[in-house]
N, C-alpha and C. Protein backbone atom coordinates (compact mmCIF):
# COMPACT_ATOMS: atom_id res chain seq x y z
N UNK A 1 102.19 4.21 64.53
CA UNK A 1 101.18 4.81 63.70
C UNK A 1 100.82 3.81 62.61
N UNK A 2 99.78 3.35 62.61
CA UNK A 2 99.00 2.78 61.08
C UNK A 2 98.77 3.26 60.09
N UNK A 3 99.04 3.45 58.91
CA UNK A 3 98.64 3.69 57.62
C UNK A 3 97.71 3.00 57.41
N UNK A 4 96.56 3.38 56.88
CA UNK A 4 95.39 2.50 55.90
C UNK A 4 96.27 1.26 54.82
N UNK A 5 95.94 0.31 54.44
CA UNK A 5 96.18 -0.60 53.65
C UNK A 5 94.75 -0.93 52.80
N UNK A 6 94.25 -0.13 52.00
CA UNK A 6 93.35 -0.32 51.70
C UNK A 6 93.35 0.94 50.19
N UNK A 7 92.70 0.23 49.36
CA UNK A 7 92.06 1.25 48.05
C UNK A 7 91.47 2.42 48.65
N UNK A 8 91.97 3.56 48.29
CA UNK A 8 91.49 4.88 49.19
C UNK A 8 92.22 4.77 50.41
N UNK A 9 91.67 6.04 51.47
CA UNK A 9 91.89 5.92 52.75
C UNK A 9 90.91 5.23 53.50
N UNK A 10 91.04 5.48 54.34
CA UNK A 10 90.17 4.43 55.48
C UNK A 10 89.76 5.91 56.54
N UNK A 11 88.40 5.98 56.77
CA UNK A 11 87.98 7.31 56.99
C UNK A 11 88.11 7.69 58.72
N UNK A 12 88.79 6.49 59.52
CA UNK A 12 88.25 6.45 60.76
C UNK A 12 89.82 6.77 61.30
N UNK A 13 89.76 7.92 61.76
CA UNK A 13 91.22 8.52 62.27
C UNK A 13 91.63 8.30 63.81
N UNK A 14 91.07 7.15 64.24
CA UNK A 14 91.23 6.86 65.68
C UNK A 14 92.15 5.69 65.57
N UNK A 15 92.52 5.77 64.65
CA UNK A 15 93.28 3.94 63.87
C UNK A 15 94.64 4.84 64.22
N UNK A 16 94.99 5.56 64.73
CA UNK A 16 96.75 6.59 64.86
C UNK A 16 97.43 5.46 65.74
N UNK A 17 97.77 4.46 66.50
CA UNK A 17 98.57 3.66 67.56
C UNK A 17 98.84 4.73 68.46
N UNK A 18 98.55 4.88 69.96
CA UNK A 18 99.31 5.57 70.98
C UNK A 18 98.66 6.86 70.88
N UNK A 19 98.15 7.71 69.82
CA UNK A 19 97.56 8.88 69.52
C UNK A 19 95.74 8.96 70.11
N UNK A 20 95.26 10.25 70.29
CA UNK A 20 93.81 9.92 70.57
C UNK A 20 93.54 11.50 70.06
N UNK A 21 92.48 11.23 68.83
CA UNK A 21 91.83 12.24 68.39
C UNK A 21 91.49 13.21 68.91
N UNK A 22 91.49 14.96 68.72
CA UNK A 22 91.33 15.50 70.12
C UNK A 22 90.61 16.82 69.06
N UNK A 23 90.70 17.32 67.82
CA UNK A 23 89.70 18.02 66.90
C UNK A 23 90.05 17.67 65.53
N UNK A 24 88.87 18.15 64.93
CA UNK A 24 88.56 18.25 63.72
C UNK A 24 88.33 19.41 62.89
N UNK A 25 88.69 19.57 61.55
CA UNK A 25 87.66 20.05 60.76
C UNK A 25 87.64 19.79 59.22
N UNK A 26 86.67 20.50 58.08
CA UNK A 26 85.79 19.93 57.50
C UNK A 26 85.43 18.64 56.98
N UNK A 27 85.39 18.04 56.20
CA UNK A 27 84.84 17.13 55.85
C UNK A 27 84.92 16.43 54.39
N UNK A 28 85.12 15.42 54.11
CA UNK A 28 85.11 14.52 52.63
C UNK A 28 83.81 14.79 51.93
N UNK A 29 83.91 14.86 50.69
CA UNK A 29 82.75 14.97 49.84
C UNK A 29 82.92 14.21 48.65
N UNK A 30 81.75 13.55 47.79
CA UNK A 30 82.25 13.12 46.37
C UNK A 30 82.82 14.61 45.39
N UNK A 31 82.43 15.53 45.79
CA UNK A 31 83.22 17.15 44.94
C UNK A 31 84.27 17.19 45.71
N UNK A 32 85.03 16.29 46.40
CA UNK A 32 86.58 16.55 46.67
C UNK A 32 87.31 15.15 46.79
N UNK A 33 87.41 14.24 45.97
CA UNK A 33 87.94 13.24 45.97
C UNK A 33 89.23 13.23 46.73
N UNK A 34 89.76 12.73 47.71
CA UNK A 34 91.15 12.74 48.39
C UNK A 34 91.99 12.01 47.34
N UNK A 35 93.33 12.84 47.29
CA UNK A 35 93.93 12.38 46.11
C UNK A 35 95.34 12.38 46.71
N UNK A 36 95.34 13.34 48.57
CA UNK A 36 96.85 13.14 48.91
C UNK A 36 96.52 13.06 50.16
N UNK A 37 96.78 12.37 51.10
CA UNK A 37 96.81 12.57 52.55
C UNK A 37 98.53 12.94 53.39
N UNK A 38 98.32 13.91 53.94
CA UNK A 38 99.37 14.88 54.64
C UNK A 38 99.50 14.02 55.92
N UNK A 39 100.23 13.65 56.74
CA UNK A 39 100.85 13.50 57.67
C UNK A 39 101.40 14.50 58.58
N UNK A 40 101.64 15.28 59.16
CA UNK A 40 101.87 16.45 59.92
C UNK A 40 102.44 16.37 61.07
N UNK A 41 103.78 16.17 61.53
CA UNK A 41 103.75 15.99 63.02
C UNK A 41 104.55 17.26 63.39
N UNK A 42 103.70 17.44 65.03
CA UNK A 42 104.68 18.91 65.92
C UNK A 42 105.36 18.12 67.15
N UNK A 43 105.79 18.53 67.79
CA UNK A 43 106.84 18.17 69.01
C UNK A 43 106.25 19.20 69.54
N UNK A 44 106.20 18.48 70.94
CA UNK A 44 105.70 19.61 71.98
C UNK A 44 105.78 19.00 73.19
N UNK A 45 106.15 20.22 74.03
CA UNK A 45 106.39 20.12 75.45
C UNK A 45 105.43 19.17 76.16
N UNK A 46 104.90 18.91 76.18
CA UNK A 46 103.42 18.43 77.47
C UNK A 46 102.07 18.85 76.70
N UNK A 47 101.13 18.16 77.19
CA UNK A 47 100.12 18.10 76.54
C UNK A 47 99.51 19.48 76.50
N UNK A 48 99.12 20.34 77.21
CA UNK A 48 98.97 21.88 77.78
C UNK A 48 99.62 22.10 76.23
N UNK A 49 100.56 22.38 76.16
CA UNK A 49 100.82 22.74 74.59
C UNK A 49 100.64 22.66 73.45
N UNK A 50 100.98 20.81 73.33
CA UNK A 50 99.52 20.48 72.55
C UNK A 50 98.42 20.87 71.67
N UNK A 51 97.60 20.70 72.94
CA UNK A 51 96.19 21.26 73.05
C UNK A 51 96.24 22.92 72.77
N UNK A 52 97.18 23.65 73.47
CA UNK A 52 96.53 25.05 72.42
C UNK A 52 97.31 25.16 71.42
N UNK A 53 98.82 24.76 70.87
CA UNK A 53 98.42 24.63 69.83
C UNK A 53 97.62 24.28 68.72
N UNK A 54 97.07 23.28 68.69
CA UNK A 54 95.45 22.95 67.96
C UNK A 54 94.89 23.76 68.31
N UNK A 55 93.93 24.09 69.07
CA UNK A 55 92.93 25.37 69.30
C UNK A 55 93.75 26.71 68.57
N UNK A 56 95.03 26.97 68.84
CA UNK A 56 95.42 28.48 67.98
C UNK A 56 95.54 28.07 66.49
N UNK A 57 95.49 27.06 66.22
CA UNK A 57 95.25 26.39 64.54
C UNK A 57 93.87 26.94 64.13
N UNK A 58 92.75 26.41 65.28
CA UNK A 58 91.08 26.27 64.61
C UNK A 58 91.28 27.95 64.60
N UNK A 59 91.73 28.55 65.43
CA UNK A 59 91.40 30.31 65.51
C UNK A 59 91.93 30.29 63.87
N UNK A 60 93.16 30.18 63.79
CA UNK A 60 93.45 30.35 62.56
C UNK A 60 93.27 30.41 61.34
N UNK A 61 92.61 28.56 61.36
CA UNK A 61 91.64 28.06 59.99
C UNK A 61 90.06 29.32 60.14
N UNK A 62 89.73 29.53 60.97
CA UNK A 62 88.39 30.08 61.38
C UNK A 62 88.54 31.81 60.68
N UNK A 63 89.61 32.32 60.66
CA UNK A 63 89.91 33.11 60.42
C UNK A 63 90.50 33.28 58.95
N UNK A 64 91.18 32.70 58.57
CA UNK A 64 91.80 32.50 57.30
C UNK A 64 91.06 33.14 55.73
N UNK A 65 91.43 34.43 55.28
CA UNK A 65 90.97 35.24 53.72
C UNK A 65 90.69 34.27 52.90
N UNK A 66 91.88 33.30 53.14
CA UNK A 66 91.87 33.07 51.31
C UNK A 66 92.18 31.01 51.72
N UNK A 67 90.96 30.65 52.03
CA UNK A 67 91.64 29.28 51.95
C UNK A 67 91.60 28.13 50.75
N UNK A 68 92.63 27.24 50.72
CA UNK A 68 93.44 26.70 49.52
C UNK A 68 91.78 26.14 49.44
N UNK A 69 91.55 25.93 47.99
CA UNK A 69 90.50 25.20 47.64
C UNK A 69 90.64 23.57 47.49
N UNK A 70 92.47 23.53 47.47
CA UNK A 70 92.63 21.90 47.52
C UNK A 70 92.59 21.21 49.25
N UNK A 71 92.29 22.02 50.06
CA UNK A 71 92.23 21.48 51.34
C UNK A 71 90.67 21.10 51.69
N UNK A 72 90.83 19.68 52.31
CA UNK A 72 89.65 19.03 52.43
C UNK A 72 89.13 18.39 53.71
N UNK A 73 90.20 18.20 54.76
CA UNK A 73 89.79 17.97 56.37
C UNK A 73 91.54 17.74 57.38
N UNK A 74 90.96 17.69 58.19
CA UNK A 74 92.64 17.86 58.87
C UNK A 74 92.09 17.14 60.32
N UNK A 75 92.59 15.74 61.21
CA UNK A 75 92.19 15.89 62.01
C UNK A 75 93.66 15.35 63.03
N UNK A 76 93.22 16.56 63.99
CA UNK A 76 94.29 16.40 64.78
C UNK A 76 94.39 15.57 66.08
N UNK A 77 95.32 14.76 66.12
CA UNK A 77 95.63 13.89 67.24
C UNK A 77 96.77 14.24 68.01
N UNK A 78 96.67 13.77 69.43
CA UNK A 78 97.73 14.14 70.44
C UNK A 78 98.10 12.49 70.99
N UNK A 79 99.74 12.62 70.89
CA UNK A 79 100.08 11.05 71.72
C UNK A 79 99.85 11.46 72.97
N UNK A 80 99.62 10.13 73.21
CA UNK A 80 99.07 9.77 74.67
C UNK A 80 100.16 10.70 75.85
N UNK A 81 101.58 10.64 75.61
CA UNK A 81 101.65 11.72 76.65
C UNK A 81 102.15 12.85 76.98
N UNK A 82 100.93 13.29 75.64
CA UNK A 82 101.55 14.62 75.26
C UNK A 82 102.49 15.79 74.80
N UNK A 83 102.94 14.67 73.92
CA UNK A 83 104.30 14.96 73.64
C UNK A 83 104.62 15.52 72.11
N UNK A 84 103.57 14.83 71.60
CA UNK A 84 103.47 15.21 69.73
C UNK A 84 101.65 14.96 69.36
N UNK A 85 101.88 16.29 67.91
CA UNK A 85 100.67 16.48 67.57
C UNK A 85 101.07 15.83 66.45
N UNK A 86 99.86 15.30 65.21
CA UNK A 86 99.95 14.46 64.38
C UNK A 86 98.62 15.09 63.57
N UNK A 87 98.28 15.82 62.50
CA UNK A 87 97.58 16.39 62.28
C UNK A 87 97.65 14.96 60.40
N UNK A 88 96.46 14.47 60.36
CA UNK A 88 95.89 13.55 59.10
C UNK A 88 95.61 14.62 58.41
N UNK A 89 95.64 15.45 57.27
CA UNK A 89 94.91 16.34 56.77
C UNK A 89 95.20 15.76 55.47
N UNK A 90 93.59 15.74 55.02
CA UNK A 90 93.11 15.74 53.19
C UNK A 90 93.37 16.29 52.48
N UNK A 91 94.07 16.21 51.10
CA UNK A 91 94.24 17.37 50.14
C UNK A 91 93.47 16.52 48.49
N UNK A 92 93.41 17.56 47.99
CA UNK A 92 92.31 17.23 46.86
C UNK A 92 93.73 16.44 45.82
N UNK A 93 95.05 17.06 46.04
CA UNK A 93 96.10 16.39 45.25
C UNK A 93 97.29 16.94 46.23
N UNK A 94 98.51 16.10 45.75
CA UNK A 94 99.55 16.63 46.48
C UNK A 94 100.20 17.86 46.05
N UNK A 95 99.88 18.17 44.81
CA UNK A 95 99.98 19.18 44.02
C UNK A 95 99.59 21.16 44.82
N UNK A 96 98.11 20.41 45.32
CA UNK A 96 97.27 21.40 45.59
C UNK A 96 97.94 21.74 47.48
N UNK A 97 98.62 20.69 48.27
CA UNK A 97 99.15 20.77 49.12
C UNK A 97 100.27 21.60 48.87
N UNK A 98 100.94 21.19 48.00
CA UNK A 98 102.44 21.98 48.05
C UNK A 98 102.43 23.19 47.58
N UNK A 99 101.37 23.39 46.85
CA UNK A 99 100.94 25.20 46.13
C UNK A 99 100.49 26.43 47.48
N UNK A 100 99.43 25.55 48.50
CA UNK A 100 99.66 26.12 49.92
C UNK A 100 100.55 26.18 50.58
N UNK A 101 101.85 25.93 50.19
CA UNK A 101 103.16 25.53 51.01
C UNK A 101 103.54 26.69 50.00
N UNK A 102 103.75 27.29 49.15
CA UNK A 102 104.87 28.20 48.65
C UNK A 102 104.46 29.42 48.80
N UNK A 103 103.71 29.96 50.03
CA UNK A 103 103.99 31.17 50.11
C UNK A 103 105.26 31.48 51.50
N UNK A 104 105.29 30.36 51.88
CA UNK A 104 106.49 30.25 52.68
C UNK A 104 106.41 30.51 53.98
N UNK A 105 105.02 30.84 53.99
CA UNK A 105 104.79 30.92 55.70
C UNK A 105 103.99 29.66 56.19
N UNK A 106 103.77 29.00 55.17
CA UNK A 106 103.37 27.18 55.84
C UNK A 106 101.83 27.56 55.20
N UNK A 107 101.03 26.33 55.35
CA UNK A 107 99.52 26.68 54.84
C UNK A 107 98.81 27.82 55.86
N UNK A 108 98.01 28.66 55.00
CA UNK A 108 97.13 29.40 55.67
C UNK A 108 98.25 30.74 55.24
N UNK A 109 97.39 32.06 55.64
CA UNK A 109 97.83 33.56 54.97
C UNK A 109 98.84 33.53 56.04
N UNK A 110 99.44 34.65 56.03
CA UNK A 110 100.23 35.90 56.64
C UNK A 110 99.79 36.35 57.50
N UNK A 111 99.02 36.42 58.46
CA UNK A 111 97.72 36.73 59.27
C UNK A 111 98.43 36.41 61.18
N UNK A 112 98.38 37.64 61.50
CA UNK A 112 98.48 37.19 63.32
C UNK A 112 97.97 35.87 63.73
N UNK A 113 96.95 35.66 63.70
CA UNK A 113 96.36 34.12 64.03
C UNK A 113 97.55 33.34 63.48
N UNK A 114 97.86 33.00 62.31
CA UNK A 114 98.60 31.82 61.59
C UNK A 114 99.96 32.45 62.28
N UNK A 115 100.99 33.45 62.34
CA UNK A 115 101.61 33.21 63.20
C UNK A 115 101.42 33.20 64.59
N UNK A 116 101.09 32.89 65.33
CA UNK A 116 100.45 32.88 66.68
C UNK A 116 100.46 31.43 66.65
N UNK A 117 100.14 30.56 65.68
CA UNK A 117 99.97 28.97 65.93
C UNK A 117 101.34 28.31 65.29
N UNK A 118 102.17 29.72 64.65
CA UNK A 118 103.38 28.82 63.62
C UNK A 118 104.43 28.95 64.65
N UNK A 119 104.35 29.67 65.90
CA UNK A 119 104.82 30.45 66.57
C UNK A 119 104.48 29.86 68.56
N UNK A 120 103.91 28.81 68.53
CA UNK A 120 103.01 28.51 69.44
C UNK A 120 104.28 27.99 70.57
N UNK A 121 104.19 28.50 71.71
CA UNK A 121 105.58 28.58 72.53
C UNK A 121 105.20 26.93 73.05
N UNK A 122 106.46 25.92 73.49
CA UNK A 122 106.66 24.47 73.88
C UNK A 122 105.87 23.69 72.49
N UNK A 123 106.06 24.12 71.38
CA UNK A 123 105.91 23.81 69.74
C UNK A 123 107.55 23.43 68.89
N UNK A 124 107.43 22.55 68.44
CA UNK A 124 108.52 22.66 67.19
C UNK A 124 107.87 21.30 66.20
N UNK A 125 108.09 22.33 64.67
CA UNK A 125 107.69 21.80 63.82
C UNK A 125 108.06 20.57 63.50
N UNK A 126 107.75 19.33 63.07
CA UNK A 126 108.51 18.26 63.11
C UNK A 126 108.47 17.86 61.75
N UNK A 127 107.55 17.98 60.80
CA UNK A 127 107.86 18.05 59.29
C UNK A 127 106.18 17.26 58.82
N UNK A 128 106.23 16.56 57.76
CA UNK A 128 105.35 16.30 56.98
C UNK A 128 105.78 15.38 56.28
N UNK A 129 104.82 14.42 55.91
CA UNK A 129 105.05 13.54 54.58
C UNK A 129 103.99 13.48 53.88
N UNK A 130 103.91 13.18 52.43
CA UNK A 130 102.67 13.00 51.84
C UNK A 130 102.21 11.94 51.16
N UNK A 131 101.40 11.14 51.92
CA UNK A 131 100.77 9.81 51.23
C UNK A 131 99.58 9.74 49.56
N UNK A 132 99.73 8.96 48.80
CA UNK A 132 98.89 8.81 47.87
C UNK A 132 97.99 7.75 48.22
N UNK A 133 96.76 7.79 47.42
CA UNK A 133 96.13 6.56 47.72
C UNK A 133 96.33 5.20 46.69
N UNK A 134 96.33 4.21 46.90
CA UNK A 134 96.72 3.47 45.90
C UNK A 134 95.69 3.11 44.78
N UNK A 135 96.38 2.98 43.32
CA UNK A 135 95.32 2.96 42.85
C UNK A 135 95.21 1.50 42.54
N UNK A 136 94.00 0.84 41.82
CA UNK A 136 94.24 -0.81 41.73
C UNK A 136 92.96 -0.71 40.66
């Protein structure tokens, strides 16, 4: 996997090594300066798994009451053979990431959908790290 080496991030998420972009969603704006980038990886059986896990994510995000106002894009990649998901997701601060993290059911509500994807069978969570951008 590559990290950006660069002031800011580097916006082009096909830069993963071994990984190939497979969805998206929203989008960077100058009203959301990226201030933390999330790292995200799942373990998973075969690609078939994978793949709906992401899709029972978008049901999820698509569905979601109350979403964090510090979340800013998330895009998910699958290694090549199907074995782990790797989700890049934007946060406005790392601050605003970890405040969606303390309701303890992971980001996103309490909601059937969000367990249905926290819950996603040939899934296991593999953890998170959180990058800053450098400043100079």
């Amino acid at each position: 996997m590559t990290l950006p080496d660069l002031p800011g991030f580097v916006r082009d998420r096909k830069e993963i090594d071994g990984f190939e972009l497979y969805r998206t969603a929203g989008t960077s704006s100058p009203d959301k300066p990226v201030g933390c980038v999330v790292l995200v990886t799942i373990d998973t059986d075969d690609e078939a798994a994978a793949r709906g896990f992401v899709d029972a994510v978008f049901v999820a995000l698509a569905s979601e009451p109350n979403p964090h106002p510090g979340g800013i894009s998330a895009a998910f990649h699958i290694r090549e053979d199907g074995k782990q998901v790797i989700n890049y997701a934007e946060w406005v601060s790392a601050e605003d990431h970890a405040d969606a993290l303390a309701n303890g059911v992971g980001v996103g509500s309490a909601t059937a959908d969000w367990r249905r994807a926290q819950t996603f069978p040939g899934t296991r969570q593999g953890g998170f790290v959180r990058y800053r951008p450098r400043v100079e």
